[in-house]
C-alpha atoms as a PDB file:
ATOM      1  CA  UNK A   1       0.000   0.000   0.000  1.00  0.00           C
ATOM      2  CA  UNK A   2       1.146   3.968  -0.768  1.00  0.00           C
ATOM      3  CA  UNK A   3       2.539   5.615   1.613  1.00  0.00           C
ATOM      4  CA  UNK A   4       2.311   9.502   2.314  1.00  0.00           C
ATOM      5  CA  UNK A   5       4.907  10.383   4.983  1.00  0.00           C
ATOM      6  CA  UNK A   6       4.712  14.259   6.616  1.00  0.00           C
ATOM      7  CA  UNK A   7       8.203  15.027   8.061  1.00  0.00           C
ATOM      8  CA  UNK A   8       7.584  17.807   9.700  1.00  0.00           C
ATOM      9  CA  UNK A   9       4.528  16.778  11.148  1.00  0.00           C
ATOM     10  CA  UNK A  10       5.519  13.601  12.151  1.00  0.00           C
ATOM     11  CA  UNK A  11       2.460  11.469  10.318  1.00  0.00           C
ATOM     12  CA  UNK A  12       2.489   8.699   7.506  1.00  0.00           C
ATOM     13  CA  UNK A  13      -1.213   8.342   5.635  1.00  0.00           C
ATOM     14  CA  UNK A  14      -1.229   4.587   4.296  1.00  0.00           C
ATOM     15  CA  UNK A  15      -3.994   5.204   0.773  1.00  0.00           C
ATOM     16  CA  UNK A  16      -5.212   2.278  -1.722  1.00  0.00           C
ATOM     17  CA  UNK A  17      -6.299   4.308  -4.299  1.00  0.00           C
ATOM     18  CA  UNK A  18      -4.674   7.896  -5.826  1.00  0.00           C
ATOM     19  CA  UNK A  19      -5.098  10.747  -3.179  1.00  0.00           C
ATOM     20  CA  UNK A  20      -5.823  14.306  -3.593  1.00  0.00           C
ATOM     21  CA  UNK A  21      -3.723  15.750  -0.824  1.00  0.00           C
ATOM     22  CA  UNK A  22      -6.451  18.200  -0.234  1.00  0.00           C
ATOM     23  CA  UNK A  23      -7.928  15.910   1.294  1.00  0.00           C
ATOM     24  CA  UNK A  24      -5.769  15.621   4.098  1.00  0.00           C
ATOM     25  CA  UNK A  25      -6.680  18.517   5.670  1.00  0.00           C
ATOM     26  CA  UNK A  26      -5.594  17.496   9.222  1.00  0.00           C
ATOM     27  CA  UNK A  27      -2.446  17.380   8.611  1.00  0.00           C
ATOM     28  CA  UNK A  28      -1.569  20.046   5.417  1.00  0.00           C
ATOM     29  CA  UNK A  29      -2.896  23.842   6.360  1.00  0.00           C
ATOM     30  CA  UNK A  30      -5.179  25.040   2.939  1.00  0.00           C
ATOM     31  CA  UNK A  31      -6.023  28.332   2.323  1.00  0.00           C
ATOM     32  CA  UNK A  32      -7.703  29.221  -1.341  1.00  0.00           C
ATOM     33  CA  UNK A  33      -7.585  25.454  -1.911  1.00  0.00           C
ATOM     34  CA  UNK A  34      -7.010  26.536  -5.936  1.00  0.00           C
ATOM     35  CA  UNK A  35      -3.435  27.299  -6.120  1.00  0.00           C
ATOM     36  CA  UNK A  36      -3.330  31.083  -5.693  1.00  0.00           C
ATOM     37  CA  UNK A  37      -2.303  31.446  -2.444  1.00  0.00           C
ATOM     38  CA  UNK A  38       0.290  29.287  -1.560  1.00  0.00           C
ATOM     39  CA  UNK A  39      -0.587  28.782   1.933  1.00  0.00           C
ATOM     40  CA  UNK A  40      -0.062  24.693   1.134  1.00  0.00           C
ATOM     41  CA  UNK A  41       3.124  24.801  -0.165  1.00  0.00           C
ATOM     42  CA  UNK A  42       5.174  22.120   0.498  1.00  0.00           C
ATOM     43  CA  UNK A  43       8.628  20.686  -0.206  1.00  0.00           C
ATOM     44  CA  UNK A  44       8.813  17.521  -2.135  1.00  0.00           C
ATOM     45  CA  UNK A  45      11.747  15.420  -0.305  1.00  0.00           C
ATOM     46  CA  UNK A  46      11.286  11.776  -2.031  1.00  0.00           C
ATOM     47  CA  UNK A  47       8.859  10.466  -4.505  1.00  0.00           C
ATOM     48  CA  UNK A  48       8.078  13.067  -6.930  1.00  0.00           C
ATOM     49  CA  UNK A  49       7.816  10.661  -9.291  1.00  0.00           C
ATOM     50  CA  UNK A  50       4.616   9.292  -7.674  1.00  0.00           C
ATOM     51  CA  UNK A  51       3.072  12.629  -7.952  1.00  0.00           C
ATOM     52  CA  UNK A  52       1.042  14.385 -10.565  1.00  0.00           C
ATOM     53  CA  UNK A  53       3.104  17.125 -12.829  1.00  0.00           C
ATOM     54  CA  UNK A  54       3.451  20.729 -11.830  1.00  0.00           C
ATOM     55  CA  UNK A  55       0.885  22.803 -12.901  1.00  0.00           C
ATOM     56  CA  UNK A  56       0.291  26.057 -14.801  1.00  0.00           C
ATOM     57  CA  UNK A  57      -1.071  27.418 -11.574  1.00  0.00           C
ATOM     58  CA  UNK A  58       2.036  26.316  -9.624  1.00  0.00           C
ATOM     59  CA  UNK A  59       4.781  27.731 -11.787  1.00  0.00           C
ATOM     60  CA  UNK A  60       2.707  30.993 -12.336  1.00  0.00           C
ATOM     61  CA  UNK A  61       2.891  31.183  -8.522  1.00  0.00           C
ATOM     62  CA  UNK A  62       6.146  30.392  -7.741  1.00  0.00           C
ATOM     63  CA  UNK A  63       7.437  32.659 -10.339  1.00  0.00           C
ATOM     64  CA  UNK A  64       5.316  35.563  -9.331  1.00  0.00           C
ATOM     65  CA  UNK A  65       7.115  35.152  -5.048  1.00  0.00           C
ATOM     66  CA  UNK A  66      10.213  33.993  -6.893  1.00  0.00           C
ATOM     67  CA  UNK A  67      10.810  30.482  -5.702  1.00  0.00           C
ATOM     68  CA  UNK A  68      13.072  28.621  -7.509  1.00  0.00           C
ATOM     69  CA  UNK A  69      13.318  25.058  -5.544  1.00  0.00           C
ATOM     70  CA  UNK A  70      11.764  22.543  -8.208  1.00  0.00           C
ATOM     71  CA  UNK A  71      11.197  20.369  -5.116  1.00  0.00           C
ATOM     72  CA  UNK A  72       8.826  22.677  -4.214  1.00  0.00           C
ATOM     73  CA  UNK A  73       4.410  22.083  -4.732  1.00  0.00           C
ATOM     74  CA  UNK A  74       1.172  23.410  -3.914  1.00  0.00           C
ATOM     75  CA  UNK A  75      -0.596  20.705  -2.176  1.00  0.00           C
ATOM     76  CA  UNK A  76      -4.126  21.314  -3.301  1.00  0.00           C
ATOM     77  CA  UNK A  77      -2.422  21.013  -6.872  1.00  0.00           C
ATOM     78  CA  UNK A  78      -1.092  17.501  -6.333  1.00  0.00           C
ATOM     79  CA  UNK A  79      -2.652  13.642  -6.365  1.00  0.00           C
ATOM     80  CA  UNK A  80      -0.267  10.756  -4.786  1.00  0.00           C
ATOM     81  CA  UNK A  81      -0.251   7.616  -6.629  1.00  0.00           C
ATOM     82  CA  UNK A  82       2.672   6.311  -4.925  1.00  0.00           C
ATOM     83  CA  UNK A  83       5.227   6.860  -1.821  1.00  0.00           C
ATOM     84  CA  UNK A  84       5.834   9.862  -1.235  1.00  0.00           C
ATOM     85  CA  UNK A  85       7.658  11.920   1.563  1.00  0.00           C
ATOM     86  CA  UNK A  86       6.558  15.753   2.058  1.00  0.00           C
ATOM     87  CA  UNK A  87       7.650  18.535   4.747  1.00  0.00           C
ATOM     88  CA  UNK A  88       5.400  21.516   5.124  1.00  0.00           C
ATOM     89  CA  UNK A  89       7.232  24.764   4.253  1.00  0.00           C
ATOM     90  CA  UNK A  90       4.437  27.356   6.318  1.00  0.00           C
END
């Protein structure tokens, strides 16, 4: 089974199926919840392979506050089909 491990906070989330991490609201802090904000931003540490690709919305934000870690997502922009390991950035 996938896992979804949270450094920062300490948490793994075993899933069966692909996961919207916007749905993991418990653990991952959402603002706009559509990518504008950046209030879920997180840092990719392993496994970004077993997420889905950067989007528009993501690179238009991280351009416009000038971040350029590639490691770096918006949460509410991502689905897990695989392990992955995330730290929360906010």
């Amino acid at each position: 089974m996938p896992i979804l491990t949270f450094v920062k906070a300490g948490v793994s989330v075993e899933f069966t199926d692909a996961i919207d991490l916007i749905e993991i609201e418990d653990i991952i802090m959402f603002g706009c919840k559509s990518g504008n904000c950046g209030t879920c931003a997180i840092k990719v540490i392993n496994g970004a392979e077993n997420l889905t690709r950067k989007t528009a919305r993501e690179d238009r934000l991280f351009e416009l506050i000038k971040e350029n870690d590639s490691s770096m997502r918006l949460a509410c922009q991502c689905k897990a089909f695989g392990d992955v390991v995330l730290s929360e950035v906010n």
